[in-house]
N, C-alpha and C. Protein backbone atom coordinates (compact mmCIF):
# COMPACT_ATOMS: atom_id res chain seq x y z
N UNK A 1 -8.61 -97.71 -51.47
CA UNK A 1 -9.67 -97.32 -52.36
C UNK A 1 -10.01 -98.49 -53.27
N UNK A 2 -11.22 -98.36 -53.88
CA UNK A 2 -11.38 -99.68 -54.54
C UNK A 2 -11.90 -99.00 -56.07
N UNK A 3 -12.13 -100.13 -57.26
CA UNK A 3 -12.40 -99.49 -58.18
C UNK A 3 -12.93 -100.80 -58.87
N UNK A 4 -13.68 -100.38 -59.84
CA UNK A 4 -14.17 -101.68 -60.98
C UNK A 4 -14.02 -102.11 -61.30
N UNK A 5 -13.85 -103.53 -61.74
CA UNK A 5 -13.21 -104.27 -62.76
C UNK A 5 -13.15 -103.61 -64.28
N UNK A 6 -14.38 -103.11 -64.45
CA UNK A 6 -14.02 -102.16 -65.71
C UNK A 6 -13.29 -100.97 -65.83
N UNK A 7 -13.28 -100.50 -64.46
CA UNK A 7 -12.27 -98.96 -64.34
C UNK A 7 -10.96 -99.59 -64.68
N UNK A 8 -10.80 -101.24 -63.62
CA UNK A 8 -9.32 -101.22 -63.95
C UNK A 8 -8.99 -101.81 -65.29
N UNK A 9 -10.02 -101.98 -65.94
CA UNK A 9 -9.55 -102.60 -67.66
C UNK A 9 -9.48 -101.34 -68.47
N UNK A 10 -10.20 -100.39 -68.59
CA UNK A 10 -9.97 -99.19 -68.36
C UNK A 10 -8.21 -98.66 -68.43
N UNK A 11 -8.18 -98.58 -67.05
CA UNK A 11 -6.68 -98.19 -66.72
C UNK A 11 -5.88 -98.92 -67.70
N UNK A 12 -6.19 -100.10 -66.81
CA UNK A 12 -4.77 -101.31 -67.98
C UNK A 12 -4.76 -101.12 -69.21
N UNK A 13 -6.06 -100.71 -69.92
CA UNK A 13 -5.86 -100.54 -71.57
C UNK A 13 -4.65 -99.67 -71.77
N UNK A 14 -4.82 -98.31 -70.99
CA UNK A 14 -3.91 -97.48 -71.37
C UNK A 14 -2.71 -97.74 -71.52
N UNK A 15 -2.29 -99.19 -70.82
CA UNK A 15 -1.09 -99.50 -71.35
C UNK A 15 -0.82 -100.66 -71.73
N UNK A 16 -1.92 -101.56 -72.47
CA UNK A 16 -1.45 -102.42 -72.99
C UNK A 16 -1.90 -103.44 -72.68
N UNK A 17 -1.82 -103.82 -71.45
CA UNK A 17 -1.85 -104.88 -70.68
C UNK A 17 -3.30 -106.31 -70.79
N UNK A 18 -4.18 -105.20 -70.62
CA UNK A 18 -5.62 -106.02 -70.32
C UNK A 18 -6.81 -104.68 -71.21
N UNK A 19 -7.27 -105.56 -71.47
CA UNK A 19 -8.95 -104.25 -72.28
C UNK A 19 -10.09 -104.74 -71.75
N UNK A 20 -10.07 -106.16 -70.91
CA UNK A 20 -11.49 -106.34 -70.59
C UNK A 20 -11.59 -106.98 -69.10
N UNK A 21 -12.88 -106.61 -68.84
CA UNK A 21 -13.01 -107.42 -67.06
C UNK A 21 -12.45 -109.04 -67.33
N UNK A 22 -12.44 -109.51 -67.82
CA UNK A 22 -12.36 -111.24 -68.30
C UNK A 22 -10.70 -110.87 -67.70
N UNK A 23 -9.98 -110.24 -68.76
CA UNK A 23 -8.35 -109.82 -68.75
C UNK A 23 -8.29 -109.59 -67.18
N UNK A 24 -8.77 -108.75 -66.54
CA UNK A 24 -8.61 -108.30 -64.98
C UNK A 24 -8.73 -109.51 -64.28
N UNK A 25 -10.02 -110.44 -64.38
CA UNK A 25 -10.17 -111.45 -63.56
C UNK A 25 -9.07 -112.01 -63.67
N UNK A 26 -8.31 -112.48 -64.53
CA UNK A 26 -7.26 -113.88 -64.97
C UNK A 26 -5.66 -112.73 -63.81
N UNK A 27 -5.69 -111.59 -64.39
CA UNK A 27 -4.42 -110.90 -63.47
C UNK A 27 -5.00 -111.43 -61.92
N UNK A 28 -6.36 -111.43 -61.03
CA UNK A 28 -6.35 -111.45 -60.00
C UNK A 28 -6.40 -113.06 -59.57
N UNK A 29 -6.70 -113.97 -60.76
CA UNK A 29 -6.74 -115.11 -60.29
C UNK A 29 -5.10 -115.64 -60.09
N UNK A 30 -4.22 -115.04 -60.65
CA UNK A 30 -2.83 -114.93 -61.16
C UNK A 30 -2.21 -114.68 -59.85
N UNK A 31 -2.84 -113.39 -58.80
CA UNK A 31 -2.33 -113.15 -57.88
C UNK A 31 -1.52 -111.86 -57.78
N UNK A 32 -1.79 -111.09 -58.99
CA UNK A 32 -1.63 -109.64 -59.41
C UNK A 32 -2.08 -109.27 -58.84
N UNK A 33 -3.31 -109.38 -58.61
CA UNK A 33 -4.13 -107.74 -58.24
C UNK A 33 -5.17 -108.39 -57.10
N UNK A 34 -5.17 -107.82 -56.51
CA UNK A 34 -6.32 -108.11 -54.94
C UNK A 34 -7.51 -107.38 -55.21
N UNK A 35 -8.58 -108.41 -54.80
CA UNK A 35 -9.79 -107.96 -54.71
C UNK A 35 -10.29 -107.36 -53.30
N UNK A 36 -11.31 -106.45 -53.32
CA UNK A 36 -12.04 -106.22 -52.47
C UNK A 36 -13.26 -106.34 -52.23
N UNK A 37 -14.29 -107.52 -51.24
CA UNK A 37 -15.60 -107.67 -51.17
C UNK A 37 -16.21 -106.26 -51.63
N UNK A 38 -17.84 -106.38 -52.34
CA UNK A 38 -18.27 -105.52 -52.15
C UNK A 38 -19.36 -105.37 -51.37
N UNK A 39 -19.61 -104.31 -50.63
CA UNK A 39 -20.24 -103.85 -49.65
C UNK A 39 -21.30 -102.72 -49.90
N UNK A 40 -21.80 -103.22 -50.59
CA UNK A 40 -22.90 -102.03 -51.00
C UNK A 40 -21.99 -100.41 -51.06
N UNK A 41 -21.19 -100.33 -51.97
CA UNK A 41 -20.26 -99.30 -52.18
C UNK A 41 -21.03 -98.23 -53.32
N UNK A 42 -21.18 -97.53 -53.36
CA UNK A 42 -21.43 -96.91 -54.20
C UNK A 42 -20.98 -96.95 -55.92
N UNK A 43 -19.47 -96.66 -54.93
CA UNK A 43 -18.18 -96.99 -56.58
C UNK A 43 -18.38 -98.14 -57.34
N UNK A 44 -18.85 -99.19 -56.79
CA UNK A 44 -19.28 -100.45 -57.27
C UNK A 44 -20.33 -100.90 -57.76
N UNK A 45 -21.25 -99.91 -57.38
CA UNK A 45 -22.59 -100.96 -57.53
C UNK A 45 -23.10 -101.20 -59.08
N UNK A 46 -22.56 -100.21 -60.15
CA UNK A 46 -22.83 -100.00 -61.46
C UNK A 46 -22.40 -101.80 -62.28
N UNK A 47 -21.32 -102.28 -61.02
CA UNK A 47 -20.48 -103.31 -61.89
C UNK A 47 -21.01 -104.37 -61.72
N UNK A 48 -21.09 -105.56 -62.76
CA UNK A 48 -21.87 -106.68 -62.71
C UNK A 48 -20.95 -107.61 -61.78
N UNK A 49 -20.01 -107.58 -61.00
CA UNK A 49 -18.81 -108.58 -60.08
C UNK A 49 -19.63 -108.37 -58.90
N UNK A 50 -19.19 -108.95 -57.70
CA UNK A 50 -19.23 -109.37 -56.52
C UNK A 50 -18.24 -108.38 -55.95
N UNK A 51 -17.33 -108.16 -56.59
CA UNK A 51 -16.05 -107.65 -55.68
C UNK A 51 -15.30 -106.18 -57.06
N UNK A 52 -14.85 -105.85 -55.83
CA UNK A 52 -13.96 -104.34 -56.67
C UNK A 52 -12.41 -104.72 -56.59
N UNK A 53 -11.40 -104.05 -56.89
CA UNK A 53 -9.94 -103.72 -57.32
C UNK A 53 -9.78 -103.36 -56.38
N UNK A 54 -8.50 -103.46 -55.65
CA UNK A 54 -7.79 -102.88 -54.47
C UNK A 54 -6.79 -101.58 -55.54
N UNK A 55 -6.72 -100.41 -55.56
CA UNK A 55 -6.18 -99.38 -56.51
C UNK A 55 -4.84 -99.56 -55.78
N UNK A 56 -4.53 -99.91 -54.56
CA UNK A 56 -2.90 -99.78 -54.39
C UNK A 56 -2.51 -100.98 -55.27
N UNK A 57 -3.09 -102.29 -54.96
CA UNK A 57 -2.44 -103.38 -55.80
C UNK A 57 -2.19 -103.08 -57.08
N UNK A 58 -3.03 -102.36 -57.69
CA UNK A 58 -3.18 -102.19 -59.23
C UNK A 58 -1.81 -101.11 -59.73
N UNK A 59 -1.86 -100.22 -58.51
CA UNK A 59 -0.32 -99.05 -58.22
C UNK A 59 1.04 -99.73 -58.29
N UNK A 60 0.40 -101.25 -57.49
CA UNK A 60 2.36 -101.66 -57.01
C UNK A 60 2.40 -102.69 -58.48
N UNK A 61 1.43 -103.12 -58.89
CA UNK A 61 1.32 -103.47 -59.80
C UNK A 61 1.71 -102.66 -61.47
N UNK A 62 1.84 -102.21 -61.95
CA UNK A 62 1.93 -101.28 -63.39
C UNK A 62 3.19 -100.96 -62.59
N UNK A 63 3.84 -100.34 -61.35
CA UNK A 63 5.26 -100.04 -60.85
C UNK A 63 5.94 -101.18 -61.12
N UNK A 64 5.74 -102.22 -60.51
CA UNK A 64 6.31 -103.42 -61.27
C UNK A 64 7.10 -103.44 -62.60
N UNK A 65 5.90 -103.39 -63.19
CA UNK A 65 6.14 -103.36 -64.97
C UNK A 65 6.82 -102.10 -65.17
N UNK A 66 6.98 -101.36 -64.31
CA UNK A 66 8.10 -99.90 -64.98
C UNK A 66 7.49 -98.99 -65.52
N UNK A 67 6.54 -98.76 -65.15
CA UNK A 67 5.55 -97.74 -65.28
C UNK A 67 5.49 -96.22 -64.50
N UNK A 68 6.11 -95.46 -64.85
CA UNK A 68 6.63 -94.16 -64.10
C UNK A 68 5.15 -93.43 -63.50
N UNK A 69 5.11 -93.19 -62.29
CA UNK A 69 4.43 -92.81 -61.16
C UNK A 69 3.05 -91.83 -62.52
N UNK A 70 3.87 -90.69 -62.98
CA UNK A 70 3.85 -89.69 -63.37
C UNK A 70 2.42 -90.24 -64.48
N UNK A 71 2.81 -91.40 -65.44
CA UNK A 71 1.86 -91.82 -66.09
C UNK A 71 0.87 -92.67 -65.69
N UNK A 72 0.97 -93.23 -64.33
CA UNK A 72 0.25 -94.08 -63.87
C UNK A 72 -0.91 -93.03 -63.60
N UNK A 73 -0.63 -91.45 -63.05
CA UNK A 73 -1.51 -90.48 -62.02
C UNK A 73 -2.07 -90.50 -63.28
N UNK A 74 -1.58 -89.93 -64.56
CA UNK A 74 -2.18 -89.33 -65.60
C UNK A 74 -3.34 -90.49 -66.21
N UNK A 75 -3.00 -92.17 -66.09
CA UNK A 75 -4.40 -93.11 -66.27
C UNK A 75 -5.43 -92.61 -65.56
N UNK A 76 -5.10 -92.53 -63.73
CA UNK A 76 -5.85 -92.70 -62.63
C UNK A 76 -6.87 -91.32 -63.06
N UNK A 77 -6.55 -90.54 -63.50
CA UNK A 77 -6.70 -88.99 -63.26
C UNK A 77 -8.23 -89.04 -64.23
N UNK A 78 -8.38 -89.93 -65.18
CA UNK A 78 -9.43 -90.10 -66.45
C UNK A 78 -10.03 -89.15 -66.24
């Protein structure tokens, strides 16, 4: 599934991490988080990027950091 650069600054706020697309870019230039081309997606098209969030990376990612499943659903869930 893919998601926004702002959904996932979004998410990440909730814990801390990142509050803005700028913050997201630097995690994926980092090698955190995988992008996905965009393809005339729907989920995407609102966002000013080229490309969307891979949501598993962003999953194995915050698991990483020790982030219990339970609160990760409760970000995803907005």
């Amino acid at each position: 599934m893919v998601i926004t650069l702002e959904t996932a600054a979004r998410i990440l706020g909730k814990f801390n991490i990142t509050f803005t697309a700028e913050g997201v870019r630097s995690l994926v230039q980092k090698g955190l988080l995988k992008t996905v081309p965009r393809h005339n997606s729907h989920i995407i098209r609102g966002s000013r990027y080229n490309y969307g969030i891979d949501l598993e990376s962003l999953v194995a990612m915050l698991r990483k950091k020790s982030i219990s499943d339970s609160d990760i659903k409760e970000a995803l869930d907005m």
